[in-house]
C-alpha atoms as a PDB file:
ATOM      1  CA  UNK A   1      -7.412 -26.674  -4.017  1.00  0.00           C
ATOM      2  CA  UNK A   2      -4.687 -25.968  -6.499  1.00  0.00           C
ATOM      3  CA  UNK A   3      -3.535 -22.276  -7.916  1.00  0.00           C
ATOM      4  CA  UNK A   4      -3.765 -22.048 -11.826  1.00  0.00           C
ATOM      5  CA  UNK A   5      -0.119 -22.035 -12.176  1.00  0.00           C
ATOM      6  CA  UNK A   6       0.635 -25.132 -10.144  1.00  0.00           C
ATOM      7  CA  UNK A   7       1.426 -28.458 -11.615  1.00  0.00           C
ATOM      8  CA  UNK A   8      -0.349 -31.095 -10.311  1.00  0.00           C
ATOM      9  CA  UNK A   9       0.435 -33.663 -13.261  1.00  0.00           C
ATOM     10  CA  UNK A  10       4.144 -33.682 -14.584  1.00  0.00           C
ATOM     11  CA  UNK A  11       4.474 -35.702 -17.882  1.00  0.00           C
ATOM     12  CA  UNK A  12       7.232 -37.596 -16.850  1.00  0.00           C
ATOM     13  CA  UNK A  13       6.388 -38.025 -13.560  1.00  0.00           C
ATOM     14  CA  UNK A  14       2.990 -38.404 -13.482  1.00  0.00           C
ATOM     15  CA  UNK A  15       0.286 -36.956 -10.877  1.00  0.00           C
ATOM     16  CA  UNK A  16       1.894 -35.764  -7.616  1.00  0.00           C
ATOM     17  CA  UNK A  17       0.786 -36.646  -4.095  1.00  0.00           C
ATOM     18  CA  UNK A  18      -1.915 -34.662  -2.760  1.00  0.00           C
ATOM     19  CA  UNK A  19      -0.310 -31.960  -0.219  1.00  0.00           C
ATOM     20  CA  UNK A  20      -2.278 -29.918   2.679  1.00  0.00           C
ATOM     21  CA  UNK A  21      -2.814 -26.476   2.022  1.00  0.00           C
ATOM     22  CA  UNK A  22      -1.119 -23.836   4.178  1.00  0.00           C
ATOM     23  CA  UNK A  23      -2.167 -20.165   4.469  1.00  0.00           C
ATOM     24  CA  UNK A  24       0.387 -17.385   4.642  1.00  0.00           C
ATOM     25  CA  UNK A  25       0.583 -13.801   4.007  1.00  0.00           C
ATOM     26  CA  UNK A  26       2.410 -12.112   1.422  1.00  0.00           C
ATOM     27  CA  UNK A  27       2.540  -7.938   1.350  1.00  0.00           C
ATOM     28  CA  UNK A  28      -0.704  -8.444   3.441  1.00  0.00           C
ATOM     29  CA  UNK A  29      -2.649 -10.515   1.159  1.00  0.00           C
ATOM     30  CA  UNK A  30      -3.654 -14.202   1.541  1.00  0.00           C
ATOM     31  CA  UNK A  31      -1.781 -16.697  -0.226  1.00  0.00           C
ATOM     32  CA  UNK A  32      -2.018 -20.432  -0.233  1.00  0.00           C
ATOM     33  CA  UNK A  33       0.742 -22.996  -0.884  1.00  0.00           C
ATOM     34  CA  UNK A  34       1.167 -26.639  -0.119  1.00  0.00           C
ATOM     35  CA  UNK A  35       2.718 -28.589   2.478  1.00  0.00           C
ATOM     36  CA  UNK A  36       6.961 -28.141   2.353  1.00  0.00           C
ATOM     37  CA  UNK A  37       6.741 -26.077  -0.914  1.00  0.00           C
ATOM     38  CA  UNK A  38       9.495 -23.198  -1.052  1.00  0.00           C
ATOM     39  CA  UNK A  39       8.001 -19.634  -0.596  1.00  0.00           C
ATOM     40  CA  UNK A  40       9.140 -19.090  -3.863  1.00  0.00           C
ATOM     41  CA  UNK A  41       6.951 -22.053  -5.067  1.00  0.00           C
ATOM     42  CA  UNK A  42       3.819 -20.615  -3.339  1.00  0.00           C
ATOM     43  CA  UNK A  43       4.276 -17.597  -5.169  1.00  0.00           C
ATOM     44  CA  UNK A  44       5.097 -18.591  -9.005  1.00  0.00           C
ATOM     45  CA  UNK A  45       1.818 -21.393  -8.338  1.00  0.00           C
ATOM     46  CA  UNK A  46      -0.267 -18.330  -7.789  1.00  0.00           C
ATOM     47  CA  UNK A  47       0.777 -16.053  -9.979  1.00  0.00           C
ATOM     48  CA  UNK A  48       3.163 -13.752  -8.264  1.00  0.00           C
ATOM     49  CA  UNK A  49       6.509 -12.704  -9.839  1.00  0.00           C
ATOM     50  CA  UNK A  50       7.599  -9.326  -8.486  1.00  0.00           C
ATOM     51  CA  UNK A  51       9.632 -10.136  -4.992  1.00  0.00           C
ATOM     52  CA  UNK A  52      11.751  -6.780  -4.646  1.00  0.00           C
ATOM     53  CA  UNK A  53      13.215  -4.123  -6.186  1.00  0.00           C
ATOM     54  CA  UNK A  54      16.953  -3.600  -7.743  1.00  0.00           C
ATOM     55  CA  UNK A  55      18.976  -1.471  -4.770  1.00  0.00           C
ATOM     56  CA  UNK A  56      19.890   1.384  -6.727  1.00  0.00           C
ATOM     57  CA  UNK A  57      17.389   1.841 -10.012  1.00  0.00           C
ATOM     58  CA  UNK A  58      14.593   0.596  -8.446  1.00  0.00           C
ATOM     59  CA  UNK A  59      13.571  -1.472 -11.077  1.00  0.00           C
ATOM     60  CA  UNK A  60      11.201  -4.936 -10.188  1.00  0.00           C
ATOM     61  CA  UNK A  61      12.831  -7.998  -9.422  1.00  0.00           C
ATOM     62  CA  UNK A  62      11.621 -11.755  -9.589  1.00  0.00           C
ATOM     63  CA  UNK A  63      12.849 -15.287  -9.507  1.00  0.00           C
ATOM     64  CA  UNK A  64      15.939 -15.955 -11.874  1.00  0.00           C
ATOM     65  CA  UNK A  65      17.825 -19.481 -10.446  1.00  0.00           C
ATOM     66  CA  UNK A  66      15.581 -20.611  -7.777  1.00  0.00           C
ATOM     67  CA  UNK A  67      18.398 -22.289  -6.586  1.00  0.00           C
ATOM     68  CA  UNK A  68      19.924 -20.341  -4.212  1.00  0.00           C
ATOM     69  CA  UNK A  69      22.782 -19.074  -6.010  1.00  0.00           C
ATOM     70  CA  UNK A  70      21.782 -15.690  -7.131  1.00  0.00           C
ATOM     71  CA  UNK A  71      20.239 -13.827  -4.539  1.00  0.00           C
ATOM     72  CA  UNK A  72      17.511 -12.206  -6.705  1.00  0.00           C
ATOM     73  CA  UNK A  73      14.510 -13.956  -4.716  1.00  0.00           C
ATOM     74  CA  UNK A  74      14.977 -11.941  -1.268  1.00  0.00           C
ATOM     75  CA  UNK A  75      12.095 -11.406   0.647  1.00  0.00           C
ATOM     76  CA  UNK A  76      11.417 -10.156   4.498  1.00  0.00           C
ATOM     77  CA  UNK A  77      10.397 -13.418   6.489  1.00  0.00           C
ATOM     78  CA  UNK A  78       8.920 -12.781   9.528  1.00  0.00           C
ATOM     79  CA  UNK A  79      10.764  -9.311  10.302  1.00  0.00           C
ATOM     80  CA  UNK A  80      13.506 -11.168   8.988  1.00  0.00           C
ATOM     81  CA  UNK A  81      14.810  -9.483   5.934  1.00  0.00           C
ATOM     82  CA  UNK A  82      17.303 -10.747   3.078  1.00  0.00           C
ATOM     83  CA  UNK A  83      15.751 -14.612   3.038  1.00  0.00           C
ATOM     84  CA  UNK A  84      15.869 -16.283  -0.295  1.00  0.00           C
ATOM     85  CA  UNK A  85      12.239 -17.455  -0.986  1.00  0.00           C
ATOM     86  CA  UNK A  86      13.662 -20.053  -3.177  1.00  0.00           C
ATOM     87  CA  UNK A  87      15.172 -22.067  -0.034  1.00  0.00           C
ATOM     88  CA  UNK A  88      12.652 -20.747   2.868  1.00  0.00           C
ATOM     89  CA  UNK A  89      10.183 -23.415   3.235  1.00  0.00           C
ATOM     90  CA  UNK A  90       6.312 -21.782   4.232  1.00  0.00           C
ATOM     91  CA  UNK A  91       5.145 -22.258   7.322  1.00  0.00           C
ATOM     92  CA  UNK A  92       0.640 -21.308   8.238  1.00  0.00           C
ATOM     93  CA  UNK A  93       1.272 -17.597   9.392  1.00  0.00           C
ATOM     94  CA  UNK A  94       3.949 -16.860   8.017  1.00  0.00           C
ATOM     95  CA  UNK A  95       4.441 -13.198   7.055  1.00  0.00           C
ATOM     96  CA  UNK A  96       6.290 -12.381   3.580  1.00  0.00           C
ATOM     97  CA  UNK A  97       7.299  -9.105   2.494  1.00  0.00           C
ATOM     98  CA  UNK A  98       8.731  -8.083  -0.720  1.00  0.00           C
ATOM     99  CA  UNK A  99      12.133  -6.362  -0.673  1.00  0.00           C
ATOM    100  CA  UNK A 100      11.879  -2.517  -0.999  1.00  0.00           C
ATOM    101  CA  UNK A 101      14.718  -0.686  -2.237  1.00  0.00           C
ATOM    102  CA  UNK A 102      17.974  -2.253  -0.119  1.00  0.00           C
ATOM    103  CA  UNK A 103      21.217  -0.943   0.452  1.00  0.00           C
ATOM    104  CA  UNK A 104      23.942  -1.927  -1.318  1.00  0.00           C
ATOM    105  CA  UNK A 105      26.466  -3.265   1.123  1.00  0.00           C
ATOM    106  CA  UNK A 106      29.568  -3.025  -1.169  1.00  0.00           C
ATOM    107  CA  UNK A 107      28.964   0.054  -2.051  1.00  0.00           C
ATOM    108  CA  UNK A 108      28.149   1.278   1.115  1.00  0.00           C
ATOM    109  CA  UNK A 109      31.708  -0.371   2.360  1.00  0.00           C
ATOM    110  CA  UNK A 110      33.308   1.638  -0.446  1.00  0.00           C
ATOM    111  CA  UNK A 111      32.081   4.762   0.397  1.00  0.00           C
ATOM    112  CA  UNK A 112      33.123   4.230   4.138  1.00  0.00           C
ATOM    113  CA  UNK A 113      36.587   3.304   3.244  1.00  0.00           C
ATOM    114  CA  UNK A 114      36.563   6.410   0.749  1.00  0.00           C
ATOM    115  CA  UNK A 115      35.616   8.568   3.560  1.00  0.00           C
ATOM    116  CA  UNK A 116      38.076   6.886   5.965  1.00  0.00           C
ATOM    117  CA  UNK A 117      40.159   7.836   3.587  1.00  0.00           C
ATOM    118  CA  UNK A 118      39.694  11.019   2.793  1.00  0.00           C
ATOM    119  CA  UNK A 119      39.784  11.925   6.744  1.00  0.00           C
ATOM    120  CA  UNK A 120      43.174  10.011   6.740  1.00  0.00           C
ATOM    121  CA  UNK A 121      44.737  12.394   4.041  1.00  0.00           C
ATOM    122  CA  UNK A 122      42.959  15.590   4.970  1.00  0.00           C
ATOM    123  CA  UNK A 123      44.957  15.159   8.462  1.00  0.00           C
ATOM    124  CA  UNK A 124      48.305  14.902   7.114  1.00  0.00           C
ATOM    125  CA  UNK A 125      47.352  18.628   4.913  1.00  0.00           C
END
């Protein structure tokens, strides 16, 4: 049972191991990946490539290290949000959702310090 965009043969190193399928559920829909395979993984191997949208344009988002460097893969994990699905290994039930439109937590600090001070210098007035 292998998704169309899984490899199962790798030219150099040859045919991987057979791995047991686990079910999980991503935005409410079925998905299957294999044995200690990254979310991430599970969703490229079956065809998925929209995770979240940008904070502030809205604009879709996908893999773009799948390391765990760049932050671009974070997905809701079990109520959990802000998990990279490049590092999150799948577990059978586990619930995925993409990222909707997230705050911006710098910005958000900037505009609270702004504020701050703006109070701070409208009491000296």
């Amino acid at each position: 049972m292998s998704a169309p965009g899984r490899i199962t043969h790798h030219p150099i190193l040859g045919s991987l191991p057979e791995r047991e399928p686990i079910a999980f559920r991503f935005d409410g829909e079925t998905v299957v990946a294999l044995e200690r395979e990254t979310i991430a993984a599970a969703l490229l191997a079956n065809g998925i490539r929209r995770l979240r949208v940008q904070e502030e344009s809205g604009t879709p988002r996908g893999f773009y290290c799948n390391i765990g460097h760049c932050y671009e893969c974070r997905v809701t994990v079990n109520g959990i949000p802000g998990q990279r699905a490049c590092l999150t290994l799948v577990t059978a039930g586990m619930e995925v959702s993409s990222g909707k439109q997230l705050p911006t937590p710098l910005k958000q600090q900037a505009a609270v310090a702004s504020h701050a001070k703006g109070v701070s210098s409208h009491a000296h007035d």
